[in-house]
N, C-alpha and C. Protein backbone atom coordinates (compact mmCIF):
# COMPACT_ATOMS: atom_id res chain seq x y z
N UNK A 1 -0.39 -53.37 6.18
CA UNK A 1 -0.47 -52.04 6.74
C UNK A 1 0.03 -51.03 5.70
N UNK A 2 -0.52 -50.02 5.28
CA UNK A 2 -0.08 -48.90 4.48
C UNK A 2 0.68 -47.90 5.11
N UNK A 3 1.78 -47.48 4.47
CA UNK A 3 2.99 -46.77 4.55
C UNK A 3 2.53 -45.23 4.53
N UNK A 4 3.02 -44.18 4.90
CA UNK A 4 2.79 -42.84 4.05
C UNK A 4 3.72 -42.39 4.78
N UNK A 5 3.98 -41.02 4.14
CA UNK A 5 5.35 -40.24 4.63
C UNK A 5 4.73 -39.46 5.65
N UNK A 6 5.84 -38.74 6.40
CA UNK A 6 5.54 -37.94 7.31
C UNK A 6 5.54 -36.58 7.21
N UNK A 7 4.83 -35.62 7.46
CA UNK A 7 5.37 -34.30 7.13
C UNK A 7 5.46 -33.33 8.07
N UNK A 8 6.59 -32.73 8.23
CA UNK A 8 7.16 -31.85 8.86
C UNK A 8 7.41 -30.44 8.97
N UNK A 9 6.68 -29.70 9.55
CA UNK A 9 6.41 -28.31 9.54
C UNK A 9 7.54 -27.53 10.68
N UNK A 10 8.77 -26.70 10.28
CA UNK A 10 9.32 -26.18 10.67
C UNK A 10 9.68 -24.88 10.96
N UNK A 11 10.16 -23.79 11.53
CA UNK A 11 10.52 -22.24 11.54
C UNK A 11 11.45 -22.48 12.78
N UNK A 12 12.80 -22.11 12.37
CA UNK A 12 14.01 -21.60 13.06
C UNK A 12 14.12 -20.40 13.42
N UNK A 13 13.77 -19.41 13.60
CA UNK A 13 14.29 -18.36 13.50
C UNK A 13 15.31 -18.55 14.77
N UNK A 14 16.54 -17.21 14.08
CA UNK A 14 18.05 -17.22 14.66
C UNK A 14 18.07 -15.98 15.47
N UNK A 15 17.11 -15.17 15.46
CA UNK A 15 17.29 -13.76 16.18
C UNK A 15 15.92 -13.83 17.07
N UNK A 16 16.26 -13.02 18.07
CA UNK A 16 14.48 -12.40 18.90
C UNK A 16 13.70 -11.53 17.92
N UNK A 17 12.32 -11.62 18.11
CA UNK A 17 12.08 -10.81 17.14
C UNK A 17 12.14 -9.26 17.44
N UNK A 18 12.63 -8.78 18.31
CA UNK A 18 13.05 -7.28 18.80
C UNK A 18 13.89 -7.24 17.86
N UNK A 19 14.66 -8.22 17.44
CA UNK A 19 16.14 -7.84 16.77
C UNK A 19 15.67 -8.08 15.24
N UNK A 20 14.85 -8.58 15.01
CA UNK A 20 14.46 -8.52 13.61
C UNK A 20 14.42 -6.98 12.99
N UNK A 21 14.85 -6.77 11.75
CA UNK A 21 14.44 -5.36 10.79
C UNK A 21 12.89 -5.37 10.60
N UNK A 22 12.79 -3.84 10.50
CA UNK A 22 11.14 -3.40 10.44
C UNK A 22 10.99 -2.86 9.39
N UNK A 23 9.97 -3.31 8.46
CA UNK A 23 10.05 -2.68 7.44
C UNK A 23 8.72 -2.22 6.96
N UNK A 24 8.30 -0.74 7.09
CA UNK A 24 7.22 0.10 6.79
C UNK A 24 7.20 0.69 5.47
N UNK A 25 7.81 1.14 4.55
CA UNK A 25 7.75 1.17 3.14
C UNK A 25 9.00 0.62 1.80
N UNK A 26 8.56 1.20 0.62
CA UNK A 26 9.29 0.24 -0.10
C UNK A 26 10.66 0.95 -0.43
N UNK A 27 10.93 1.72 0.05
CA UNK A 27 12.52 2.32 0.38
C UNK A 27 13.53 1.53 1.42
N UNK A 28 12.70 0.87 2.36
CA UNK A 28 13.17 -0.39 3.16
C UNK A 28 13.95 -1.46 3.06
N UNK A 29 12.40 -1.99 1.94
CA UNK A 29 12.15 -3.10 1.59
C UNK A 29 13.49 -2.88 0.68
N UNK A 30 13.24 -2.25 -0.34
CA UNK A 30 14.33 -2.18 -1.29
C UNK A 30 15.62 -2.13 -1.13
N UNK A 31 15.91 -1.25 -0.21
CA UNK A 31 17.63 -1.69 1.07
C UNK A 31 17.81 -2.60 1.27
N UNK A 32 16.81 -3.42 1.90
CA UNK A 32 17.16 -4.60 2.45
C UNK A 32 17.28 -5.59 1.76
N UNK A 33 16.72 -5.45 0.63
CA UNK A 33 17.09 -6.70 -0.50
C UNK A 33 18.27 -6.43 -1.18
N UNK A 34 18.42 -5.25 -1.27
CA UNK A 34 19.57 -4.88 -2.22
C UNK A 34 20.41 -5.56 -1.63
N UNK A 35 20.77 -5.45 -0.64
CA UNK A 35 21.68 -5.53 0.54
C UNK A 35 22.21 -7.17 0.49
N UNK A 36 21.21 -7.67 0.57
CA UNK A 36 21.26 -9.26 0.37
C UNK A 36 21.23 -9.71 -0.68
N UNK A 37 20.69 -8.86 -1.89
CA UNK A 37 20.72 -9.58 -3.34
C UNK A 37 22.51 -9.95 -3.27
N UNK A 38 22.61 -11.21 -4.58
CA UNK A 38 24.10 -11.73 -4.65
C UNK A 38 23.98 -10.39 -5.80
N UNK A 39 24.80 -9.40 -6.10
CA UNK A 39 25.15 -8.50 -6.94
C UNK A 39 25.75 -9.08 -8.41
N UNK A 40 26.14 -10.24 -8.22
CA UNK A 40 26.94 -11.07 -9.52
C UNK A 40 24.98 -11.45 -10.18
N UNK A 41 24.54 -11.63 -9.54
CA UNK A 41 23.21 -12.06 -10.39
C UNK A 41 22.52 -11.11 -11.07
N UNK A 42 22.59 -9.57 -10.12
CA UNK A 42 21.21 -9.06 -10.02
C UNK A 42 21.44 -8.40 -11.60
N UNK A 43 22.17 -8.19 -12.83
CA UNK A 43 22.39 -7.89 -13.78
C UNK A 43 22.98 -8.95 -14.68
N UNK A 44 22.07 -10.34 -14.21
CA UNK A 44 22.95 -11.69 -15.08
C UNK A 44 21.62 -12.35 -14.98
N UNK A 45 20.60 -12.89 -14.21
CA UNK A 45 19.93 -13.54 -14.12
C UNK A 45 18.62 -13.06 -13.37
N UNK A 46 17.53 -13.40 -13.74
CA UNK A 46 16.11 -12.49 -13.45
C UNK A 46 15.82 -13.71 -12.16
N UNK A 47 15.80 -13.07 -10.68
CA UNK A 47 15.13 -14.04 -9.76
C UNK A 47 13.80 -13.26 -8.90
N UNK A 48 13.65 -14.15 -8.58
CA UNK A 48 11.93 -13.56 -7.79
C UNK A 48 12.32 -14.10 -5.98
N UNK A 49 12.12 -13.13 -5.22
CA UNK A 49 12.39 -13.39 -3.61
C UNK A 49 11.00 -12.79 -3.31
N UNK A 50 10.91 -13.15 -1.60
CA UNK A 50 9.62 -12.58 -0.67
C UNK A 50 10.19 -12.33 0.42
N UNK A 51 10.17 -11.16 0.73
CA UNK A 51 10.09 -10.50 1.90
C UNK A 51 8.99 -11.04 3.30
N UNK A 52 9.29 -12.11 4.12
CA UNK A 52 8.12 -12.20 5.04
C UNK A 52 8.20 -11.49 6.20
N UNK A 53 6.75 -11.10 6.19
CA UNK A 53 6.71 -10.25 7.76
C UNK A 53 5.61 -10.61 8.45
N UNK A 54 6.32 -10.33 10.08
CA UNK A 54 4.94 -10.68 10.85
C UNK A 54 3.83 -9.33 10.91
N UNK A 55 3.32 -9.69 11.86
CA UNK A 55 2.36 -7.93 11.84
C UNK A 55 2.75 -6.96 12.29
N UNK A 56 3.98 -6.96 13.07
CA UNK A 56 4.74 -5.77 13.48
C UNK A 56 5.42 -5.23 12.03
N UNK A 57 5.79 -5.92 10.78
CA UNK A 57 6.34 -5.68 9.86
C UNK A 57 7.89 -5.83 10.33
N UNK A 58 7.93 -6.78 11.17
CA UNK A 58 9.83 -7.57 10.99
C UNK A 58 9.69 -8.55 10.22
N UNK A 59 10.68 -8.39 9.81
CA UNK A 59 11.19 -9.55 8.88
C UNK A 59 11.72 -10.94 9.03
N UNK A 60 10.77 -11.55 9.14
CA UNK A 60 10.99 -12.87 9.56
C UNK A 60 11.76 -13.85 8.52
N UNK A 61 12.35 -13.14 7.36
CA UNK A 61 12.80 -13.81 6.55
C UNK A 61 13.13 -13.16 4.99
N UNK A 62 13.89 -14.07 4.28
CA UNK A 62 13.61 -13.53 3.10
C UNK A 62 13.97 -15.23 1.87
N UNK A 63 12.66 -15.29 1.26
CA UNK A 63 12.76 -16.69 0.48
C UNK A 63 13.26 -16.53 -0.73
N UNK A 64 14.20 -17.18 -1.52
CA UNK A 64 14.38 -17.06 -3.17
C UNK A 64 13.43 -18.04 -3.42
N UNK A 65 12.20 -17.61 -4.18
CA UNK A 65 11.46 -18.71 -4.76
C UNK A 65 12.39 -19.08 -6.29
N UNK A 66 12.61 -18.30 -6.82
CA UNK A 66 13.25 -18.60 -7.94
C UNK A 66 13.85 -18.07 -8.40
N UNK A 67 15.21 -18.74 -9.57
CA UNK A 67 16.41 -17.90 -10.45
C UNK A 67 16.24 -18.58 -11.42
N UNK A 68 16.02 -17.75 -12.89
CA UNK A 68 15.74 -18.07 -14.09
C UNK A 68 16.69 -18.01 -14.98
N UNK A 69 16.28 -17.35 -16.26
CA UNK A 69 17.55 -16.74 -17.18
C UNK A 69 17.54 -15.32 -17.34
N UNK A 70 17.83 -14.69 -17.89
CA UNK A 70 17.94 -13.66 -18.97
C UNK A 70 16.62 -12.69 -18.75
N UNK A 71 16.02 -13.80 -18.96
CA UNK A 71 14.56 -12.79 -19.41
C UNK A 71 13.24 -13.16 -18.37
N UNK A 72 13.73 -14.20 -17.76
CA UNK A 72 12.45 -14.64 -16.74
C UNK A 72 12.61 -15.49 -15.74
N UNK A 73 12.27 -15.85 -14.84
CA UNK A 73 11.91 -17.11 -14.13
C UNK A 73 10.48 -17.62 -13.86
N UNK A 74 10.53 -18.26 -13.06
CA UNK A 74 9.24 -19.37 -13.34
C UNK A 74 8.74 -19.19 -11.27
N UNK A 75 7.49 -18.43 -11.58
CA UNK A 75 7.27 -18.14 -9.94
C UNK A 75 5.89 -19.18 -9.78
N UNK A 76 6.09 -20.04 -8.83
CA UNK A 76 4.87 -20.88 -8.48
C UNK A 76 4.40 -19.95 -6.96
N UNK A 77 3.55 -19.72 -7.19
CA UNK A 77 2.69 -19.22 -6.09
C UNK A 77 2.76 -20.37 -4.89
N UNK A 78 2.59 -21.49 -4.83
CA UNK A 78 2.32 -22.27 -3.84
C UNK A 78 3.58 -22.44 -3.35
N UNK A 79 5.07 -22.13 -3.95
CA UNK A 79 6.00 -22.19 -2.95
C UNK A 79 5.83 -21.00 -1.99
N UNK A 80 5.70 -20.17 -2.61
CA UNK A 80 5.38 -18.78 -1.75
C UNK A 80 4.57 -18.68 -1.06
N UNK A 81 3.53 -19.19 -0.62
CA UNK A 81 2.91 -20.05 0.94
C UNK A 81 3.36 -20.92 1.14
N UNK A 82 3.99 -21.87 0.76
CA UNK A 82 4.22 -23.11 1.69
C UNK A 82 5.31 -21.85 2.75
N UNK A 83 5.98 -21.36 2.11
CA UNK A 83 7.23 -20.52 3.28
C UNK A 83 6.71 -19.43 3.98
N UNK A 84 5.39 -18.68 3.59
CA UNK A 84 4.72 -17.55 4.30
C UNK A 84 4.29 -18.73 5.26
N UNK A 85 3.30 -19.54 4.77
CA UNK A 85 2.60 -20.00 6.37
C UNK A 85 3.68 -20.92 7.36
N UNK A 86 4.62 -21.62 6.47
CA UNK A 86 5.30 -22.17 7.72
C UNK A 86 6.43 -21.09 8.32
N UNK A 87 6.56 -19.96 7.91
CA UNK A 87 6.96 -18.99 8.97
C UNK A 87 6.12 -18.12 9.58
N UNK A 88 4.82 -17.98 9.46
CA UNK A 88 3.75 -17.82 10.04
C UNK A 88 3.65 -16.27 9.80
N UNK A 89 4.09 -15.67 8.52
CA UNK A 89 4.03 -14.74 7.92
C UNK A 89 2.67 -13.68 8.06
N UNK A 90 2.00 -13.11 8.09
CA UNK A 90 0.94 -12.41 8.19
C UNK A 90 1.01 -11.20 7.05
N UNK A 91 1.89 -11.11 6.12
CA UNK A 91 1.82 -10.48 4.86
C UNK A 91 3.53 -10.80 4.26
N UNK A 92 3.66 -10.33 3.32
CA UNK A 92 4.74 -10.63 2.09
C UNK A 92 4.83 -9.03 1.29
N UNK A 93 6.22 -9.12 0.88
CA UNK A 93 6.36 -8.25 -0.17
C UNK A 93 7.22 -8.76 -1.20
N UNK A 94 6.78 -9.07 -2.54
CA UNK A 94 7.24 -9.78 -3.62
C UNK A 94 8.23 -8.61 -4.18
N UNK A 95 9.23 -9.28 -4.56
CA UNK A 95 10.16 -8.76 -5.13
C UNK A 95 11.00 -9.39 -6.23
N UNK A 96 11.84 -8.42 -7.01
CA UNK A 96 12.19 -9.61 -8.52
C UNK A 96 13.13 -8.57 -8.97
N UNK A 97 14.12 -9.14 -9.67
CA UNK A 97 15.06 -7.97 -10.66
C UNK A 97 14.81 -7.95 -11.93
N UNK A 98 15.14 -7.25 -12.43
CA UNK A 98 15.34 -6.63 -14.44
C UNK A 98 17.12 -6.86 -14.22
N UNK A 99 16.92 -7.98 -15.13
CA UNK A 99 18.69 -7.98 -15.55
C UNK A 99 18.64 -6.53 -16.77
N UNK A 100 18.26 -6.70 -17.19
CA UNK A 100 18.02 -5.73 -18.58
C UNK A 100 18.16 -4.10 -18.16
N UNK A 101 18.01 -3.49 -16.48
CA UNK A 101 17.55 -2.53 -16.20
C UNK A 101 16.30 -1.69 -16.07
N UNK A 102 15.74 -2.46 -16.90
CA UNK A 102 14.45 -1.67 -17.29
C UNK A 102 13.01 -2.12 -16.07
N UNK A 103 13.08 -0.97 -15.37
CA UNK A 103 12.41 -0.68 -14.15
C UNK A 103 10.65 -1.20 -14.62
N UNK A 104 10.23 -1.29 -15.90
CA UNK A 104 8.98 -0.79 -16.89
C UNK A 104 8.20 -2.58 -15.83
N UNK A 105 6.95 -2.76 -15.46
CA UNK A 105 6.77 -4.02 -15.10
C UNK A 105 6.36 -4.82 -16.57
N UNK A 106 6.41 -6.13 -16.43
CA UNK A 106 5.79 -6.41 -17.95
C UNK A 106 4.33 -7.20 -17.44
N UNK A 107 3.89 -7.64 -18.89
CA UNK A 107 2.27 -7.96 -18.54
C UNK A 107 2.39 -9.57 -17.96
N UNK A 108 3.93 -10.28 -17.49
CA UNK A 108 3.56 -11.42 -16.76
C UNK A 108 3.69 -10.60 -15.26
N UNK A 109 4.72 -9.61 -15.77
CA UNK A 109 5.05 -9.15 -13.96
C UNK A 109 3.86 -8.88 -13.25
N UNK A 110 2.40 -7.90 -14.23
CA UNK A 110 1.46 -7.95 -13.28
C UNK A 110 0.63 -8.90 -13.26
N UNK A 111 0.59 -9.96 -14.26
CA UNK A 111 -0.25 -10.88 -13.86
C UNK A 111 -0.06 -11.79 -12.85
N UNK A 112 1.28 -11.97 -12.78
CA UNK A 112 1.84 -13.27 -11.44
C UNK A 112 1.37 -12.00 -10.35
N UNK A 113 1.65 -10.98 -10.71
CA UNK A 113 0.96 -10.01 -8.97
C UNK A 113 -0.28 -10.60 -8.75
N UNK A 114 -1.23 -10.13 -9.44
CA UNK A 114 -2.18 -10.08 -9.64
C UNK A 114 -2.72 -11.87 -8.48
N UNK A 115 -2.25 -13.19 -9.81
CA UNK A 115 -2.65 -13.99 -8.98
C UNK A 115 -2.54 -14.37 -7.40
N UNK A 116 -0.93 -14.22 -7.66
CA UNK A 116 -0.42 -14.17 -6.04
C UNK A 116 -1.43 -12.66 -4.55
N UNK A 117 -1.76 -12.00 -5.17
CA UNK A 117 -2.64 -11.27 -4.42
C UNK A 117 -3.47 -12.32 -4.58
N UNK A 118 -3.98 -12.51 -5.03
CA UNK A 118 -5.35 -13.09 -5.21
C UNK A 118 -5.81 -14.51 -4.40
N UNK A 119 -4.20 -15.10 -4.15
CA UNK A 119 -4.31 -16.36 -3.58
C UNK A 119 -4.19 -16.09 -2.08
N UNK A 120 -3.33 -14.85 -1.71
CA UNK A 120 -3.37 -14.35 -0.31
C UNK A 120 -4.57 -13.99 0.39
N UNK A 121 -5.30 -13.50 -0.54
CA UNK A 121 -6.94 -12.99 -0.10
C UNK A 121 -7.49 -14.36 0.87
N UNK A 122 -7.16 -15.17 0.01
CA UNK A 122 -7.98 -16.40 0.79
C UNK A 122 -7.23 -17.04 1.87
N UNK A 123 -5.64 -16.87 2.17
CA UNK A 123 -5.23 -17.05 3.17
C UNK A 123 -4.82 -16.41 4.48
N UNK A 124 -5.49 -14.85 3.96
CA UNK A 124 -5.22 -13.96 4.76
C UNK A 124 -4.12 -13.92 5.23
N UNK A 125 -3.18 -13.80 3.79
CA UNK A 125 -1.90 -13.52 4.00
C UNK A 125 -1.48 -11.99 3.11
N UNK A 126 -1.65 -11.04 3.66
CA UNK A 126 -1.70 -9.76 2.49
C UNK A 126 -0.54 -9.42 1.93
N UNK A 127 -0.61 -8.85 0.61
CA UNK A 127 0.65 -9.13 -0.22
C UNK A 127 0.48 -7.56 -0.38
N UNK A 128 1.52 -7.16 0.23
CA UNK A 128 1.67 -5.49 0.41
C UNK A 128 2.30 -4.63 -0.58
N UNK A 129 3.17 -5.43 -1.67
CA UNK A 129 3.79 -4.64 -2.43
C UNK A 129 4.66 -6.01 -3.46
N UNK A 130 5.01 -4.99 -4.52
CA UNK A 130 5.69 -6.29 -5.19
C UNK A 130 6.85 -4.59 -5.80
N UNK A 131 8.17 -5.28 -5.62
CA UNK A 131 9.36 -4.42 -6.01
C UNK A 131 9.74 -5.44 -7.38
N UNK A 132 10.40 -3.91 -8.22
CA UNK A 132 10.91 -4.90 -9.47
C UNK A 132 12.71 -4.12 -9.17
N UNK A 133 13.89 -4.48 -9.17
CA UNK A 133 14.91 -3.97 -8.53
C UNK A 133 15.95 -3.89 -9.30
N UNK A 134 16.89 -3.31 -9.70
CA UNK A 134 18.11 -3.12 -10.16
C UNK A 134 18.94 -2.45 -9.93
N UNK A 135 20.49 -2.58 -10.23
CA UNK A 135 21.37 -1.77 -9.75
C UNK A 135 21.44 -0.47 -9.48
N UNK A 136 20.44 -0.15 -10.40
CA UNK A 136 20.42 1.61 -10.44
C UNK A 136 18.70 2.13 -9.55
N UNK A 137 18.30 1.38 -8.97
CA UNK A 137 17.12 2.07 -8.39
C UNK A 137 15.75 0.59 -8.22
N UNK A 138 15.01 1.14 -7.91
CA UNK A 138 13.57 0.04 -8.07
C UNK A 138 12.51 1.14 -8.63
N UNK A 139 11.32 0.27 -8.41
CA UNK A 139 9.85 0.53 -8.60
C UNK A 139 9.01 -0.24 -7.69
N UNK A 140 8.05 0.46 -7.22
CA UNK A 140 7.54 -0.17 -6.22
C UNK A 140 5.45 -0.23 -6.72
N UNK A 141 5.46 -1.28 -7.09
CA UNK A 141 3.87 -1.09 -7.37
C UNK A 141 3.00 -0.53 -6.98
N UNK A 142 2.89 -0.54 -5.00
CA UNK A 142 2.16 -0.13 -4.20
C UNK A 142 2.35 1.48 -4.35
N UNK A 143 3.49 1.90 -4.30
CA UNK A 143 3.55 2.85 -4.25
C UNK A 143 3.04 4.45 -5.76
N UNK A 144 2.91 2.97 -7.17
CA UNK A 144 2.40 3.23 -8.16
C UNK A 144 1.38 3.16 -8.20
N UNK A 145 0.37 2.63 -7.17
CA UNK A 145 -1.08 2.82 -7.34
C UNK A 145 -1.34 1.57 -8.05
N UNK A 146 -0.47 0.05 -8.38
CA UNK A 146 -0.62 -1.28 -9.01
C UNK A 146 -1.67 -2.08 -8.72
N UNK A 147 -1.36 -1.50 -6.86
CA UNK A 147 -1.98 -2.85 -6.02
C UNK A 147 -2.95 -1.90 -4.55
């Protein structure tokens, strides 16, 4: 008889979603991460998070896909659905810091946009904005006309 593993599809959520935060633009979004970023990192180490929301735009969450070094981390798109669809997400807002300060996006920052839009298209999961964040302020793509 052949063996295989089992797999297990989960979502906890700890609040009603009445009580969830709503988040309609990237002045929000950007609070609310700030808020939760660890502050010892956000000027030590470059990480990439997602904002998930349902279609009311609460926040059903917020994922660290990744913490890098200095100058980058390493964003796989497919973690960033495996956690949109098993929280049953209906859009995302990508977000990431500049240890360095510098608000400027670079040409991986829009290309990982770029794909990650691109992979949402087909899951009809819409990727509403991507924030780049630091102590002193953000940038918001959507709101730059990026995306």
């Amino acid at each position: 008889m052949l063996q295989v593993s089992e797999v297990q599809i989960s979502y906890n959520p700890k609040l009603k979603i009445s009580q969830l935060p709503r988040v309609t633009d990237a002045l929000q979004a950007y609070k609310l991460l700030y808020e939760k970023w660890d502050k010892g990192k956000l000027e030590f180490v470059e990480q990439f998070k997602v904002l998930l929301l349902n279609r009311s735009n609460r926040v059903l969450g917020i994922y660290e896909v990744s913490s890098g070094g200095i100058t980058g981390t390493i964003v796989d798109p497919k973690l960033i659905f495996i956690a949109a669809l098993k929280s049953c997400a209906t859009s995302i807002i990508l977000a990431h810091n500049h240890p360095s300060g510098n608000l400027k996006p670079s040409k991986d920052d829009i290309s990982i946009t770029r794909k990650i839009e691109n992979a949402g298209k087909l899951l009809d999961i819409a990727v509403v904005d991507h924030l780049i964040i630091t102590n002193e302020g953000y940038i918001s793509f959507a709101n730059e006309g990026w995306m």
